[in-house]
C-alpha atoms as a PDB file:
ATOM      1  CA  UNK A   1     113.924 117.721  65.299  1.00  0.00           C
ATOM      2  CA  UNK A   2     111.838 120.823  66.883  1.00  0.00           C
ATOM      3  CA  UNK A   3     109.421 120.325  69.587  1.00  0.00           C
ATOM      4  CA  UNK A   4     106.657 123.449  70.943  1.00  0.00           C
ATOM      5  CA  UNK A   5     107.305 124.445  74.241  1.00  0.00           C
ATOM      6  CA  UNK A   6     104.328 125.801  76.342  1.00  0.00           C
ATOM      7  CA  UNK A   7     106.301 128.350  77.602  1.00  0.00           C
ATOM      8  CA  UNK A   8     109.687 130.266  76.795  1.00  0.00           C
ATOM      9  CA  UNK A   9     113.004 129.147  77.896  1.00  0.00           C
ATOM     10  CA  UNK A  10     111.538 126.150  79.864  1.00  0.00           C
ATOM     11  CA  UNK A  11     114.597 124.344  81.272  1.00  0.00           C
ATOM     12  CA  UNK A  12     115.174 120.621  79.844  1.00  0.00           C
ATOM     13  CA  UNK A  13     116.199 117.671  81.801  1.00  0.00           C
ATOM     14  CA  UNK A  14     118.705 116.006  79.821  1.00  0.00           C
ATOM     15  CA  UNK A  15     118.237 112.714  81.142  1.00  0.00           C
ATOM     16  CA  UNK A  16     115.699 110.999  78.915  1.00  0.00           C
ATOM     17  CA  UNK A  17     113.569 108.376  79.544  1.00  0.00           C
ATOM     18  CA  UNK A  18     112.000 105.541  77.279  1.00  0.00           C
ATOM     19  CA  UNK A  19     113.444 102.643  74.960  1.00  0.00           C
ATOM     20  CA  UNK A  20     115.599 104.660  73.198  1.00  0.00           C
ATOM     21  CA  UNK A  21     119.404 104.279  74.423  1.00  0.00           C
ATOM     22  CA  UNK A  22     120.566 106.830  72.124  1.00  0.00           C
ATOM     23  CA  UNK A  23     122.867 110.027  73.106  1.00  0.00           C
ATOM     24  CA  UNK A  24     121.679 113.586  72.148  1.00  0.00           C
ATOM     25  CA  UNK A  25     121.260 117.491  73.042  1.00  0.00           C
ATOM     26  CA  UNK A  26     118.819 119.634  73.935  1.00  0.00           C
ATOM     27  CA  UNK A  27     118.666 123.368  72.636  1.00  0.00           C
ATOM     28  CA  UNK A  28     115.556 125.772  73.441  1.00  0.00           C
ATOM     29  CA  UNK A  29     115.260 128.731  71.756  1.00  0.00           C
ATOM     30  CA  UNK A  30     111.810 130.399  73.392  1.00  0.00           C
ATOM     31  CA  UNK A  31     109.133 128.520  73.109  1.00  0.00           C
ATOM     32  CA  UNK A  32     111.201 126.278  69.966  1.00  0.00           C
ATOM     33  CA  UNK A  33     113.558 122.521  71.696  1.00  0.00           C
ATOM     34  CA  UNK A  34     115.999 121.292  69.237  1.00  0.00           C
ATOM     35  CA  UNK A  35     116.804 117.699  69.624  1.00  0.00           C
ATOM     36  CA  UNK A  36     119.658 116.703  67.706  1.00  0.00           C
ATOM     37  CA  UNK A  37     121.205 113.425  67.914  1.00  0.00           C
ATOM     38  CA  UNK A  38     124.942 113.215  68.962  1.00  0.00           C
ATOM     39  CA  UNK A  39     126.058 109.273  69.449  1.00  0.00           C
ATOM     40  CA  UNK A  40     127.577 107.136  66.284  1.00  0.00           C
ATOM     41  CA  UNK A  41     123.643 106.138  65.148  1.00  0.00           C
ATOM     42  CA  UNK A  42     123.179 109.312  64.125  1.00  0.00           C
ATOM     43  CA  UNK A  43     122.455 107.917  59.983  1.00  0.00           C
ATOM     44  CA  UNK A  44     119.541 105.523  61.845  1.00  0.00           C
ATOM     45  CA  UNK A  45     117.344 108.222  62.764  1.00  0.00           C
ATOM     46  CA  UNK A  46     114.986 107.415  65.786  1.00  0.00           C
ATOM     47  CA  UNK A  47     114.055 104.236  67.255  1.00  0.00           C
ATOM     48  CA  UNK A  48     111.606 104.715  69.606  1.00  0.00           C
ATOM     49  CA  UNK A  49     110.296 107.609  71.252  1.00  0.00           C
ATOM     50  CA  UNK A  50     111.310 108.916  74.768  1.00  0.00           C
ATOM     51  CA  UNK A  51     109.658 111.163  77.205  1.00  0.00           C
ATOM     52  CA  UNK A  52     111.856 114.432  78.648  1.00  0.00           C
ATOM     53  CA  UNK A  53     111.191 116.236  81.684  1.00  0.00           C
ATOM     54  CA  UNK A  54     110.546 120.668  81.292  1.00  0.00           C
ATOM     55  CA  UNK A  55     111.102 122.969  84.265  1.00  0.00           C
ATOM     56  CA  UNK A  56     110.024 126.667  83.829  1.00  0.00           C
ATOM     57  CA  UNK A  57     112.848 128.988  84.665  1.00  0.00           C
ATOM     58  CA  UNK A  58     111.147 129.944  88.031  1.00  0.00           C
ATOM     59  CA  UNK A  59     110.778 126.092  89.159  1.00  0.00           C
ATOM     60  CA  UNK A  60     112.958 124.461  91.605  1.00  0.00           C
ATOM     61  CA  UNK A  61     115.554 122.334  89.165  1.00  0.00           C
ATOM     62  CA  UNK A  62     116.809 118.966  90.270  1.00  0.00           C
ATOM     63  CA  UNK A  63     120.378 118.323  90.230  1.00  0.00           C
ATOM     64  CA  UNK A  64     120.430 116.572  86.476  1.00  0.00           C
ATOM     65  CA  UNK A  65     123.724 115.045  87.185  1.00  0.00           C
ATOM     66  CA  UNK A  66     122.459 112.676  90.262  1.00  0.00           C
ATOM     67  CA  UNK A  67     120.789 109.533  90.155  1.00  0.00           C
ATOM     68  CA  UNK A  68     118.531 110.849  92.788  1.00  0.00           C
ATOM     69  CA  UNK A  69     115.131 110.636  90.877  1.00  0.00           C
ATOM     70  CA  UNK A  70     111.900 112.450  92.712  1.00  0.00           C
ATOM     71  CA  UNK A  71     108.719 110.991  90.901  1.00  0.00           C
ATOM     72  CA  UNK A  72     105.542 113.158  91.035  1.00  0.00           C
ATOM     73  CA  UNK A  73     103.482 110.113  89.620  1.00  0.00           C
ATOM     74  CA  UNK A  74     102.606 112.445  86.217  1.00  0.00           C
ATOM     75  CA  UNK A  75     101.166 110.548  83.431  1.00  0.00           C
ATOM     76  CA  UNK A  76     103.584 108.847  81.221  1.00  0.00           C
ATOM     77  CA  UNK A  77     106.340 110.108  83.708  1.00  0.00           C
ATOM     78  CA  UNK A  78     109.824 108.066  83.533  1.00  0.00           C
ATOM     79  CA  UNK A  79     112.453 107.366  85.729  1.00  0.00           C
ATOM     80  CA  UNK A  80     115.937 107.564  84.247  1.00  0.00           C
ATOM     81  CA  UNK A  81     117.656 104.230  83.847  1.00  0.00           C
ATOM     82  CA  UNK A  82     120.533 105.100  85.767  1.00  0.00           C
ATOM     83  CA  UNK A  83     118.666 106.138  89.017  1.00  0.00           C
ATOM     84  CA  UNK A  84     119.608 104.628  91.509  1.00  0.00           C
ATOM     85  CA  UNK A  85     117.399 105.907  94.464  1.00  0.00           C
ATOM     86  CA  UNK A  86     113.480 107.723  94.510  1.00  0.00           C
ATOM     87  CA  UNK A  87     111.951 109.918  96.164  1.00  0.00           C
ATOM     88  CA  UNK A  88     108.402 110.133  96.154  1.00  0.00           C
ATOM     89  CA  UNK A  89     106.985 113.425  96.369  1.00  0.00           C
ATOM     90  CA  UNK A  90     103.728 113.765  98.937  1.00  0.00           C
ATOM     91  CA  UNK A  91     101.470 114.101  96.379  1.00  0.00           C
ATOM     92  CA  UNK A  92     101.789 110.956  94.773  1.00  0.00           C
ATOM     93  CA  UNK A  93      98.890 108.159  95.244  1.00  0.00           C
ATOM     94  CA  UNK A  94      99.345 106.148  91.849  1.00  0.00           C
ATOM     95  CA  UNK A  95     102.835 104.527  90.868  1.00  0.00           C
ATOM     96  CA  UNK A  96     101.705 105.208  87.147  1.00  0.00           C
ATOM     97  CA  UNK A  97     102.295 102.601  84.234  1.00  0.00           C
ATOM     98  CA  UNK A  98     106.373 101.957  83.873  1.00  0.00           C
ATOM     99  CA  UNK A  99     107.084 104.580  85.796  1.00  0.00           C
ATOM    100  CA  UNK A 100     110.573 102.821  87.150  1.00  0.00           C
ATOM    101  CA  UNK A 101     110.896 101.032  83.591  1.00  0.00           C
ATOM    102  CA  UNK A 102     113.928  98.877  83.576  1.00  0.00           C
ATOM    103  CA  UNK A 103     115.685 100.802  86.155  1.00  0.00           C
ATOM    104  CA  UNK A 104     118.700  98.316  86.465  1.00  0.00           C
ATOM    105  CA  UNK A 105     120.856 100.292  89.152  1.00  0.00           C
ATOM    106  CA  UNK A 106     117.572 100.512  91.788  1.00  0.00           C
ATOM    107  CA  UNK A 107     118.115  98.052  94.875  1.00  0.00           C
ATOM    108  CA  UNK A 108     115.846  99.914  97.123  1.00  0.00           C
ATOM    109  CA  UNK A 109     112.247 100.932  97.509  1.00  0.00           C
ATOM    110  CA  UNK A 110     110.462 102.722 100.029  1.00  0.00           C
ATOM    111  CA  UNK A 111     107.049 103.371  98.999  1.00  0.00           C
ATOM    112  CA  UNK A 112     104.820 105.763 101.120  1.00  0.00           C
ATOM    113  CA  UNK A 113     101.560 105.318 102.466  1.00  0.00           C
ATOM    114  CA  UNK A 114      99.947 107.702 100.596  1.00  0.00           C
ATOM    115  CA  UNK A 115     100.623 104.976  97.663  1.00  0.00           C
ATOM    116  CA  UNK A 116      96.691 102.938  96.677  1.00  0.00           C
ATOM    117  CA  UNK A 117      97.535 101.380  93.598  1.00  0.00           C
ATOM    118  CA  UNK A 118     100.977 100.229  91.816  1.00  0.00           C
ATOM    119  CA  UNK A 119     100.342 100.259  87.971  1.00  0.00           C
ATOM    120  CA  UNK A 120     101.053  97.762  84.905  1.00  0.00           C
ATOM    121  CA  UNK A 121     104.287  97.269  84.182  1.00  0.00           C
ATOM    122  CA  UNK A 122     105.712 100.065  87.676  1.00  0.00           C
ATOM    123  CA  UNK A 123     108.703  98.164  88.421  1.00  0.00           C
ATOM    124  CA  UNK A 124     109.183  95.930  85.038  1.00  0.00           C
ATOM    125  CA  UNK A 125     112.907  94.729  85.161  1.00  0.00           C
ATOM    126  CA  UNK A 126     114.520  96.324  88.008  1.00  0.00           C
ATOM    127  CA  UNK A 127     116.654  93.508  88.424  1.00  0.00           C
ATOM    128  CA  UNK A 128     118.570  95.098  90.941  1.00  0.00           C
ATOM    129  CA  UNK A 129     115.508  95.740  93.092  1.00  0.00           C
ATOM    130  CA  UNK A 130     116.123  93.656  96.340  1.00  0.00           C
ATOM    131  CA  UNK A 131     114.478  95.126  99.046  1.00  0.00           C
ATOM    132  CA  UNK A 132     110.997  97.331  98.830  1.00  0.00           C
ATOM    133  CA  UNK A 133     108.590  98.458 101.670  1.00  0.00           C
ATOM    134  CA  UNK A 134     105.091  98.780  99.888  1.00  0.00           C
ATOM    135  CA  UNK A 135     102.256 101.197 101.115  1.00  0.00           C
ATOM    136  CA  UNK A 136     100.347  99.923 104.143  1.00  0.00           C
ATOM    137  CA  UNK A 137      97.280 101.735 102.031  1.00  0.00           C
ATOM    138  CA  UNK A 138      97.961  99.628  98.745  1.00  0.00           C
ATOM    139  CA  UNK A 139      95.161  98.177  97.278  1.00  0.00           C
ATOM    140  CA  UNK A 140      96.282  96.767  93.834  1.00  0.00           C
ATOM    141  CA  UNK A 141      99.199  96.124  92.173  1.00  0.00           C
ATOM    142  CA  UNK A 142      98.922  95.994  88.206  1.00  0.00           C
ATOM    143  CA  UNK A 143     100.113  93.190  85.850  1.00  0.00           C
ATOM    144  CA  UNK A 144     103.935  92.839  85.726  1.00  0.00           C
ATOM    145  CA  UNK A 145     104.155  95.738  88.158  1.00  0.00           C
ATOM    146  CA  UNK A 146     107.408  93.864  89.453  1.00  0.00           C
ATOM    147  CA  UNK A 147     107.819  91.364  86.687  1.00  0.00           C
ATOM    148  CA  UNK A 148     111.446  90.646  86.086  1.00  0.00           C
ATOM    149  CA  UNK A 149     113.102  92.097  89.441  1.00  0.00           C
ATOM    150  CA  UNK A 150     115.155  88.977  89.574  1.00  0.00           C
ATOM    151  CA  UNK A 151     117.180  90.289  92.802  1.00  0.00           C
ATOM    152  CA  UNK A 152     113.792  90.886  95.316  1.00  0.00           C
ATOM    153  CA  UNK A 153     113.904  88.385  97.579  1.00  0.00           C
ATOM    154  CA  UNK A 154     110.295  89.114  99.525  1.00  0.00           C
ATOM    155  CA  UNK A 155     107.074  90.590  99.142  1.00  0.00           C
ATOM    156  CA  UNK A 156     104.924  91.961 102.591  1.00  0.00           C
ATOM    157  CA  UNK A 157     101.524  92.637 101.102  1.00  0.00           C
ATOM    158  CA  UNK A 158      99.831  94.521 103.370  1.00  0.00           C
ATOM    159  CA  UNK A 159      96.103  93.227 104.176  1.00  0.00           C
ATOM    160  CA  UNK A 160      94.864  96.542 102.029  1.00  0.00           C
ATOM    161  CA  UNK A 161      96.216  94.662  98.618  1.00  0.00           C
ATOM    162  CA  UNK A 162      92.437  93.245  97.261  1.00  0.00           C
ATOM    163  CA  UNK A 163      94.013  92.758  93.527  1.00  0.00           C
ATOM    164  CA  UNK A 164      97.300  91.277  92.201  1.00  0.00           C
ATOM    165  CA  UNK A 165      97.553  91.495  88.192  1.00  0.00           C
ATOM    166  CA  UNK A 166      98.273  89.001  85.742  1.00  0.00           C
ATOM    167  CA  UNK A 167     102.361  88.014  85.855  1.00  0.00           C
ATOM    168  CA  UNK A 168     102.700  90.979  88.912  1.00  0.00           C
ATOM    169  CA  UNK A 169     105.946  88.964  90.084  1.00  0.00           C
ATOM    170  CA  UNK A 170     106.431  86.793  87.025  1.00  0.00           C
ATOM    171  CA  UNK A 171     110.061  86.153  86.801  1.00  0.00           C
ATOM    172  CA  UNK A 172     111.538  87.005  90.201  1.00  0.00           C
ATOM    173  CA  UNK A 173     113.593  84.387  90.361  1.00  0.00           C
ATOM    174  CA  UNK A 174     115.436  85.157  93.563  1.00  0.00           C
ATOM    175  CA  UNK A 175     112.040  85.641  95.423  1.00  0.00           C
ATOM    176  CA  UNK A 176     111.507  83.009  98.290  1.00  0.00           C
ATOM    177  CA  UNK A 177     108.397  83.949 100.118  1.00  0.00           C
ATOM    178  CA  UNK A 178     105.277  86.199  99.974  1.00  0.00           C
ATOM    179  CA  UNK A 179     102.205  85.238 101.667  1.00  0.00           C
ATOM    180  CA  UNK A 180      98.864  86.145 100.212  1.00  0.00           C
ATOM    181  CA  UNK A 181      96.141  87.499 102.100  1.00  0.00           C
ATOM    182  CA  UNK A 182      93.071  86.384 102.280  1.00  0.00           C
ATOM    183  CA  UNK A 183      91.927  89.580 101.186  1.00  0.00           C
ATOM    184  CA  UNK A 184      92.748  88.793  97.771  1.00  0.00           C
ATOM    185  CA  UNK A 185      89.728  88.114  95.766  1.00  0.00           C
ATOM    186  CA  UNK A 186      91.516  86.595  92.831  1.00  0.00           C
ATOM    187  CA  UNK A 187      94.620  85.113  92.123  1.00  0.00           C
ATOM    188  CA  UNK A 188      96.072  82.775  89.145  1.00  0.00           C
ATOM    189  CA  UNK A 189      99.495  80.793  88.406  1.00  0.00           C
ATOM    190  CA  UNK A 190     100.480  83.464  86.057  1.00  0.00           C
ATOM    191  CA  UNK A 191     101.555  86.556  88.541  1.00  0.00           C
ATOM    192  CA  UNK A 192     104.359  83.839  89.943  1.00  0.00           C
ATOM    193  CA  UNK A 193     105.402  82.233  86.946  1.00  0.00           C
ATOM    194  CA  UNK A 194     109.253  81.559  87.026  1.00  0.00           C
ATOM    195  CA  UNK A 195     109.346  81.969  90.567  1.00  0.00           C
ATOM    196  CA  UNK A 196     110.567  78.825  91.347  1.00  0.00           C
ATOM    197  CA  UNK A 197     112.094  79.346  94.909  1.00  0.00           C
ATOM    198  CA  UNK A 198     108.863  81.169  95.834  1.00  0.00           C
ATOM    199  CA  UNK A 199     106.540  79.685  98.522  1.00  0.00           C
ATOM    200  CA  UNK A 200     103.373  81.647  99.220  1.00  0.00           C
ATOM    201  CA  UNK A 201     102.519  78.851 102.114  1.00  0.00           C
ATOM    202  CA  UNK A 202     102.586  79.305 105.631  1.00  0.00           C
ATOM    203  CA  UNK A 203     103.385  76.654 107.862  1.00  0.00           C
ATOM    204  CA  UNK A 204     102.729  78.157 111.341  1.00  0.00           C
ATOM    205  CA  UNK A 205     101.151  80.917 113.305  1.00  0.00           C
ATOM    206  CA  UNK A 206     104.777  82.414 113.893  1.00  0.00           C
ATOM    207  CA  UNK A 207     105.755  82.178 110.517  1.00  0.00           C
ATOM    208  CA  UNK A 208     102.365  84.069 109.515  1.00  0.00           C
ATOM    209  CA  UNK A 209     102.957  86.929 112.315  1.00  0.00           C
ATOM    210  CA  UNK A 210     106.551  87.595 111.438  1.00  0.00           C
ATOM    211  CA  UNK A 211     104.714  88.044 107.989  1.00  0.00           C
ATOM    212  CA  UNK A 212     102.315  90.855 109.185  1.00  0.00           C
ATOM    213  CA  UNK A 213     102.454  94.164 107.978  1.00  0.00           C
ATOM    214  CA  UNK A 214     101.335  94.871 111.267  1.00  0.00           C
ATOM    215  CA  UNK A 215     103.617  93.432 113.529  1.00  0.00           C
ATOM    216  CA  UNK A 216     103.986  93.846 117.231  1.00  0.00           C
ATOM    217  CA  UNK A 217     106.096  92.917 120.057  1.00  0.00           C
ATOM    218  CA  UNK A 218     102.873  91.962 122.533  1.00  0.00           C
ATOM    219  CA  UNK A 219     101.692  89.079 119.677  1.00  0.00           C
ATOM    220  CA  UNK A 220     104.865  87.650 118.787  1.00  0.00           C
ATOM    221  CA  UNK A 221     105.631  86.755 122.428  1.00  0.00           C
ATOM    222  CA  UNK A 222     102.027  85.711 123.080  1.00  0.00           C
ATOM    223  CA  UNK A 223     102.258  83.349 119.560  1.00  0.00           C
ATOM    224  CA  UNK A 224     105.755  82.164 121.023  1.00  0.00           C
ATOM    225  CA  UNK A 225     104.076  81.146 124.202  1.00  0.00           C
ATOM    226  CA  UNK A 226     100.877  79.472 122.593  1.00  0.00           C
ATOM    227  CA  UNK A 227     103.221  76.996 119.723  1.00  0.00           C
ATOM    228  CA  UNK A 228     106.025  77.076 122.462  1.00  0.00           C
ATOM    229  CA  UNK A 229     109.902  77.766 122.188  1.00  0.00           C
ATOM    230  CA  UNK A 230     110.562  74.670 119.623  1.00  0.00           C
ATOM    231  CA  UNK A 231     108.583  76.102 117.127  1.00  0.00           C
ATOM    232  CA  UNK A 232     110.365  79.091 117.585  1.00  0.00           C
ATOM    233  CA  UNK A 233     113.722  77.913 116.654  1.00  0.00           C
ATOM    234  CA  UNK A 234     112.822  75.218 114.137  1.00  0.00           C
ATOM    235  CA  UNK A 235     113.506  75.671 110.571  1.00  0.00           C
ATOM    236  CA  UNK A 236     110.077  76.013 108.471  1.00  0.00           C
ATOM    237  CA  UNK A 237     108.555  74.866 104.695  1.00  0.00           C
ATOM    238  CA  UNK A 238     110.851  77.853 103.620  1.00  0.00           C
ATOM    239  CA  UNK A 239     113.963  76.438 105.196  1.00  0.00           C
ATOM    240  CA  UNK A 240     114.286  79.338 107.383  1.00  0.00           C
ATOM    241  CA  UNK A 241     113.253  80.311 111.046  1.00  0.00           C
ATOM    242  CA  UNK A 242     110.299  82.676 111.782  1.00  0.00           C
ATOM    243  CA  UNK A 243     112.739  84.879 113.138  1.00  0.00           C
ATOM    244  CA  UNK A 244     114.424  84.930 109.317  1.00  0.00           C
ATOM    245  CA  UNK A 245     111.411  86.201 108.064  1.00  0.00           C
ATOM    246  CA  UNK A 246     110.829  89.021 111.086  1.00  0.00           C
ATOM    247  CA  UNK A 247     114.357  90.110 109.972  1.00  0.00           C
ATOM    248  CA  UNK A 248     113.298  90.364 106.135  1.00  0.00           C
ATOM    249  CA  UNK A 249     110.221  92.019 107.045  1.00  0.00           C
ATOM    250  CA  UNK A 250     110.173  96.283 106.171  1.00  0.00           C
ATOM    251  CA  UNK A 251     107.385  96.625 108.478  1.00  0.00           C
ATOM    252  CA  UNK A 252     109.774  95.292 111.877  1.00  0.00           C
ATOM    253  CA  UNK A 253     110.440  97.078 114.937  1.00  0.00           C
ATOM    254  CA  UNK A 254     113.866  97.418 117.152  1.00  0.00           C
ATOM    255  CA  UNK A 255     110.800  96.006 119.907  1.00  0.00           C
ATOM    256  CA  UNK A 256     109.527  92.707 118.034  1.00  0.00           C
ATOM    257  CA  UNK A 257     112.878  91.038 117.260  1.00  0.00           C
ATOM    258  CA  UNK A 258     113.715  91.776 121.124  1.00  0.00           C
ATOM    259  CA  UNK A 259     110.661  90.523 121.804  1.00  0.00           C
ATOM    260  CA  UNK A 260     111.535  87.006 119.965  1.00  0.00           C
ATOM    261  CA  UNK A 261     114.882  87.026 121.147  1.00  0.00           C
ATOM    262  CA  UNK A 262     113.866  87.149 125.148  1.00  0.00           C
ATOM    263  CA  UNK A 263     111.643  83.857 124.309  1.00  0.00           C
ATOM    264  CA  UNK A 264     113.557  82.241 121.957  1.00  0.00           C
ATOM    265  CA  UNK A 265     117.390  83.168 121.903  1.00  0.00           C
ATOM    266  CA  UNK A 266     118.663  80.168 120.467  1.00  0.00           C
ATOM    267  CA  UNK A 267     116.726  81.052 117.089  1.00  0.00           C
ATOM    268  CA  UNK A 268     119.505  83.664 117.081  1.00  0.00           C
ATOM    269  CA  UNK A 269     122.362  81.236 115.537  1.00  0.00           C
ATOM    270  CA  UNK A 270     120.143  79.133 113.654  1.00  0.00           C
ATOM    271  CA  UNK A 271     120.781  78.813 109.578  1.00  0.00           C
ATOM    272  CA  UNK A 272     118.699  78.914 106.795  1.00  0.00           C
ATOM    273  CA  UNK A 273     119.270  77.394 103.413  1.00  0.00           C
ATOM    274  CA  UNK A 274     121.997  79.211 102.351  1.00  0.00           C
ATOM    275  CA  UNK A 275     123.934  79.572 105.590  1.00  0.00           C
ATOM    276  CA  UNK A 276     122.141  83.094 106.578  1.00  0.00           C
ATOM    277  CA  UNK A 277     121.853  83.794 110.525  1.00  0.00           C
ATOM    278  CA  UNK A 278     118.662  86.528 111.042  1.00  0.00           C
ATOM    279  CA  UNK A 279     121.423  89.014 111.683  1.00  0.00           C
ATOM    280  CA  UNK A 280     122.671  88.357 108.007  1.00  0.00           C
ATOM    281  CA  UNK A 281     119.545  88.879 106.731  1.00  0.00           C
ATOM    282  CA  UNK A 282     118.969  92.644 109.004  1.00  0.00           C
ATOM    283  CA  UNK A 283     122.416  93.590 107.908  1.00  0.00           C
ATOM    284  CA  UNK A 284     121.771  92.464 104.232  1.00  0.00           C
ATOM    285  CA  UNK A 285     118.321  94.023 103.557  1.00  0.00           C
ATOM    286  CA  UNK A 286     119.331  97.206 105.912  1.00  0.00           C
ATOM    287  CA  UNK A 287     115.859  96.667 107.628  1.00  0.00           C
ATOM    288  CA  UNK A 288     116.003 100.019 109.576  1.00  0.00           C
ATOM    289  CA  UNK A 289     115.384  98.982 113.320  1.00  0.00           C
ATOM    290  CA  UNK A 290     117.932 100.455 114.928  1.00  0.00           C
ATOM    291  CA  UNK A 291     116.426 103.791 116.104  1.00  0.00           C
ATOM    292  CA  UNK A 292     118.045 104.077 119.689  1.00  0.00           C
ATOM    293  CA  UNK A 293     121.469 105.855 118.511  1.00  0.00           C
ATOM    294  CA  UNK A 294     122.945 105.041 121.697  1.00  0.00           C
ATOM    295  CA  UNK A 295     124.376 101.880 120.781  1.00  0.00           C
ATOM    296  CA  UNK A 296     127.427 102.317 118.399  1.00  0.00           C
ATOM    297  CA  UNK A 297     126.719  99.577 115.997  1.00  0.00           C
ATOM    298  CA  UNK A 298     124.545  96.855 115.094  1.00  0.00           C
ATOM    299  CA  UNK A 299     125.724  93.930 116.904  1.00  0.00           C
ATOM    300  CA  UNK A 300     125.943  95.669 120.042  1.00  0.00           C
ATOM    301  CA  UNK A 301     122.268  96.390 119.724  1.00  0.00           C
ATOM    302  CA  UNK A 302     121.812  92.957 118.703  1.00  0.00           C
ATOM    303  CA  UNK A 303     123.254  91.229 121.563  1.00  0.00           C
ATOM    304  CA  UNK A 304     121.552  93.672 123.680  1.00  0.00           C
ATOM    305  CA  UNK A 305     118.268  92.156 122.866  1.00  0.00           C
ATOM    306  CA  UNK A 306     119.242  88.863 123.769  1.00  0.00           C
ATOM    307  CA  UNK A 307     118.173  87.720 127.352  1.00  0.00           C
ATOM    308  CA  UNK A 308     121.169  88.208 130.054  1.00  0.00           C
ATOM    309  CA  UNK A 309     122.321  84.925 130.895  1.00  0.00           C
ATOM    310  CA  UNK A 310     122.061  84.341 127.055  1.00  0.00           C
ATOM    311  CA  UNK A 311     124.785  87.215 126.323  1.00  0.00           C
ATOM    312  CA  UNK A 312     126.925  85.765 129.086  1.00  0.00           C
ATOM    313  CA  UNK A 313     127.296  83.002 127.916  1.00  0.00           C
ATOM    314  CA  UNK A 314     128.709  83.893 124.230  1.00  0.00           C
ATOM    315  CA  UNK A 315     130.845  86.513 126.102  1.00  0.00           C
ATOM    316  CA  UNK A 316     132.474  83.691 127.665  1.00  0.00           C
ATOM    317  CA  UNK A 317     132.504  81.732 124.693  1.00  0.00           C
ATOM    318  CA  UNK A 318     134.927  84.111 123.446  1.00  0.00           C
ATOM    319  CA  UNK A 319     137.026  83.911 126.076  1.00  0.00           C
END
């Protein structure tokens, strides 16, 4: 099949992108691309149509061989399936419609806050997708923008988010807690259907500022003062600790879980549901906190934030 170019000798990203899973090469001749079809289903013809990516010769050319994938939020742009990390160039406002279509090797987002509104359909099937930081800017997030990512296991909306589409996390099956704001003007059943470990409750003030996209050391201590230590360390409606959730949470500072730990140190060892200390859950969702590189590893920094006589005491534990 021949395709126009716009210009001569554009270069062709050989990585396509759309429902078709079929192999083939790319030939350009001028302004002329030759697609020919190379894999054994060669007698089928074409499924479904894909989108390709065209450089000119004078552009800066990605490295087609990684599954590095920089999205410049184009209209009907396409991730590959295979990437495996994005990077979102500074331009981009709009995650565009299926932009990070069935993705299956992606396990982490970091959206920027130049990011207003997530699209229909952005992250559909990622199921991979375990950990994402969303825009502190967002304002919507389309229908089934995350439906399917059966490995995320929370949301943070930032107060910004005003609109949540039909079936946004329908089918996120591993996902145990998002809290709506009040912000939102309208919400149905439908954007958490099949979410059945999901609880978008809060039971206390803690729980709701280890939440916050907006968290800070100063009103975690003052919230641990006001409900008092017990709350602190007691498991909640989500069968976790507050401090769980400040340890899940993409938004957290080094300063608020030291902040929580002076208070309430004993919330340190405590377990949730499935036998996951806080620490666990830092390590696990690689919650970047750990910004003072003069401590050589995590648990040194960890133990560091716990209150002197408190780090004593395990040392002589050990002993």
């Amino acid at each position: 099949m021949d395709v126009d170019l716009e210009h001569a000798n554009e270069v062709i990203d050989p990585r396509h992108y759309g429902g078709d899973e079929g192999e083939y090469r790319f030939f350009v001749n001028g302004t002329t691309l030759t697609i020919a079809r190379i894999d054994t289903h060669e007698e089928e013809g074409w499924d479904i149509g894909f989108w390709l990516r065209a450089y000119l010769p004078t552009d800066t050319i990605p490295d087609f061989t990684s599954t590095v994938y920089t999205y410049h939020g184009l209209e009907y742009e396409r991730a590959p399936k295979d990437t495996t990390e994005i990077i979102f160039h500074p331009s981009v406002t709009i995650i565009k419609k299926w932009a990070f279509y069935e993705c299956r090797s992606l396990e982490r987002v970091t959206i920027p806050d130049t990011v207003t509104r997530i699209e229909v359909g952005a992250f559909f099937n990622c199921r991979s997708l375990r950990f994402i930081r969303l825009s502190t800017n967002l304002a919507s997030i389309g229908s089934g923008a995350f439906r399917g990512c059966s490995s995320l296991e929370a949301a943070f909306l930032p107060p910004t988010v005003t609109h949540i589409g039909n079936m946004a996390f329908c089918r996120c099956k591993s996902l145990r807690f998002l809290y709506v704001h009040e912000s939102i003007q309208f919400i149905t059943q439908s954007i958490f259907k099949g979410c059945d470990q999901l609880s978008t409750t809060v039971s206390n003030n803690l729980s709701k500022v280890c939440y916050s996209t907006s968290v800070d050391p100063q009103t975690i201590q003052e919230c641990i003062v006001t409900d008092g230590i017990e709350r602190a360390t007691e498991v909640n409606d989500q069968e976790m600790t507050a401090l769980h959730i400040l340890c899940t949470n993409p938004f957290v500072t080094a300063d608020c879980i030291s902040a929580y730990l002076q208070l309430a140190p004993e919330a340190a060892n405590q377990q949730d549901s499935d036998g996951m200390t806080p620490f666990q859950y830092l390590c696990r969702n690689d919650v970047t906190v750990l910004d003072d590189r003069s401590f050589s590893s995590w648990m040194i920094w960890w133990y560091h934030c716990m209150p002197p006589q408190t780090e004593t005491g395990k040392k002589r534990k050990r002993e």
